[in-house]
Protein backbone atom coordinates (compact mmCIF):
# COMPACT_ATOMS: atom_id res chain seq x y z
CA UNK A 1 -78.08 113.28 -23.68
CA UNK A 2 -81.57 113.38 -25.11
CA UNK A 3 -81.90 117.01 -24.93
CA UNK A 4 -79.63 119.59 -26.52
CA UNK A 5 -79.18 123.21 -24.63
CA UNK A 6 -78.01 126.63 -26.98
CA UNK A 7 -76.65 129.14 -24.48
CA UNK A 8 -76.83 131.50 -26.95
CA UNK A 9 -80.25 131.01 -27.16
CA UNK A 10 -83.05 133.52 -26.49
CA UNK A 11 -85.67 130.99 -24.95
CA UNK A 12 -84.67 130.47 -21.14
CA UNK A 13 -82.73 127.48 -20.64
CA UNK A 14 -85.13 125.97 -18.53
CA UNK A 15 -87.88 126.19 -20.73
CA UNK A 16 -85.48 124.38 -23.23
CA UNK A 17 -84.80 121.69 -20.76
CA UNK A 18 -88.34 121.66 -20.32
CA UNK A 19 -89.43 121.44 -24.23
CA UNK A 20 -85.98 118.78 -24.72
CA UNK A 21 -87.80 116.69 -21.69
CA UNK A 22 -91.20 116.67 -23.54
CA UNK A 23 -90.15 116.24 -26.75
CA UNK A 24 -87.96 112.95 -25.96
CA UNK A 25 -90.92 111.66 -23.70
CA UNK A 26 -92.96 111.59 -27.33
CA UNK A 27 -90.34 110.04 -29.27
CA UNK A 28 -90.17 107.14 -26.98
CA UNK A 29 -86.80 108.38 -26.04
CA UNK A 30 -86.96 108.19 -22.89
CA UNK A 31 -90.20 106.11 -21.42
CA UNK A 32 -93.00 106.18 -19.30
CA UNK A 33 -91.73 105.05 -15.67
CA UNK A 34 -87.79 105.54 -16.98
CA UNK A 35 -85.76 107.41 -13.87
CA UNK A 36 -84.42 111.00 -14.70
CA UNK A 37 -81.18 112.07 -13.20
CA UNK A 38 -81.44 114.05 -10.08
CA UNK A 39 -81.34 118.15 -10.23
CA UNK A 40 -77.35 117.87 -8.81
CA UNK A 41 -76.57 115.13 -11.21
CA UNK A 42 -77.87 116.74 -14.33
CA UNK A 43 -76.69 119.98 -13.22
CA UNK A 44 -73.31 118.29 -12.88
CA UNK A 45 -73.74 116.82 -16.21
CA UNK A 46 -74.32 119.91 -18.38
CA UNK A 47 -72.86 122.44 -16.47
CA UNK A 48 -76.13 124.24 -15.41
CA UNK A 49 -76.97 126.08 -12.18
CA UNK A 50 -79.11 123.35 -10.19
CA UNK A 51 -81.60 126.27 -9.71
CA UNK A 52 -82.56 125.79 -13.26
CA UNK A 53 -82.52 122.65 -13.18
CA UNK A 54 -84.99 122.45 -10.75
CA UNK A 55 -86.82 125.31 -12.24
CA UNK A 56 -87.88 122.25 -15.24
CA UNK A 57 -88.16 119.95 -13.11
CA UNK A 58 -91.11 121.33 -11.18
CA UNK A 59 -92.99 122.98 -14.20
CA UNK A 60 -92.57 119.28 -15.79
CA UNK A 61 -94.29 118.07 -12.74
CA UNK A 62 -97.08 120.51 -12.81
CA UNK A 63 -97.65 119.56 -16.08
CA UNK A 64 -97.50 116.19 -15.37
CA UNK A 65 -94.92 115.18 -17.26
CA UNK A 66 -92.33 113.77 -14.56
CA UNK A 67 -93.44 112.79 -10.98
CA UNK A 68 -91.25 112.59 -7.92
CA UNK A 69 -90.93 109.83 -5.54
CA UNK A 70 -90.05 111.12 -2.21
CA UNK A 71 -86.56 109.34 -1.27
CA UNK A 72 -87.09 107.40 -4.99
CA UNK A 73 -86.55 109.84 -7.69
CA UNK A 74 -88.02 111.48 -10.46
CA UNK A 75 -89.52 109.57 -12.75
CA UNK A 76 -91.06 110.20 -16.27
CA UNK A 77 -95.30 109.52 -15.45
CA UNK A 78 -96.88 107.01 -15.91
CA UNK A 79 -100.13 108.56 -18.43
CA UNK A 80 -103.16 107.32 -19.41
CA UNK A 81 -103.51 107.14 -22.88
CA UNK A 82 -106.06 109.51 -23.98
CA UNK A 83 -107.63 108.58 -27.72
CA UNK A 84 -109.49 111.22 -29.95
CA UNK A 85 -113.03 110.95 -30.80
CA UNK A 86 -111.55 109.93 -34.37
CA UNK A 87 -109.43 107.16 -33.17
CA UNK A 88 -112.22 106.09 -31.11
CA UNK A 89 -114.44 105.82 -34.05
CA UNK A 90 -111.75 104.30 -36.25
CA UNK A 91 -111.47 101.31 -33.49
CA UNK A 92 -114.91 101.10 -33.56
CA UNK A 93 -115.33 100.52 -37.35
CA UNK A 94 -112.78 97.99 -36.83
CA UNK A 95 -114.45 96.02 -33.99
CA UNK A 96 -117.24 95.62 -36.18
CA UNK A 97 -119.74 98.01 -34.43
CA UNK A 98 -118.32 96.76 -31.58
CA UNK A 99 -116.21 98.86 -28.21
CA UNK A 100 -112.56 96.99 -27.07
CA UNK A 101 -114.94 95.59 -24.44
CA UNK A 102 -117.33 93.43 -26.40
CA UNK A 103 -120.17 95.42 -26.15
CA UNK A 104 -121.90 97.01 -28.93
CA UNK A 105 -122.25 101.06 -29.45
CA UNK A 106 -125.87 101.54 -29.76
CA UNK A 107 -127.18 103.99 -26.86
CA UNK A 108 -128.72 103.33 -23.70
CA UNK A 109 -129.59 100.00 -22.57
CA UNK A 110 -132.67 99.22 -20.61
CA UNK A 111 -132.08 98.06 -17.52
């Protein structure tokens, strides 16, 4: 499984599910578009009320880090990569002055 749950532990189980969820999304562990088990079969899985189970599942989807499909699934989402102005910049540099899309980043352009 790519999340590990301590029943001894003091943080809520479903906030563990939820952190285990988010932290094997940025590992590449499990991948953008990759089909999570349903709420019975996990539940069934690791011997966890489906309540809580379902309890992660919808804060991950209000944080947008799973989507459901009605009659597909739940899915992990699909994100838009978002870069930092730093990464920006450093692409930049590397493009010679010049954005991904071939135009140069001077300021406004006459029309």
């Amino acid at each position: 499984m790519w999340f590990d749950i301590d029943q001894r532990s003091s943080t809520p189980i479903y906030q563990q599910l939820v952190e285990g969820v988010k932290q094997a999304v940025a590992r590449g562990i499990l991948i953008q578009g990759e089909k999570l088990p349903s709420v019975r079969e996990l539940a069934a899985r690791i011997t966890i009320n489906p309540n809580t189970i379902a309890k992660a599942y919808q804060e991950l989807e209000r944080e947008g880090v799973i989507e459901t499909l009605r009659g597909r699934g739940t899915f992990v989402a699909v994100q838009e990569i978002k870069a930092s102005e730093g990464e920006k910049k450093r692409v930049i540099c590397e493009n010679g002055g010049k954005n991904p899309g071939g135009g140069l980043l001077s300021g406004p352009h006459p029309g």
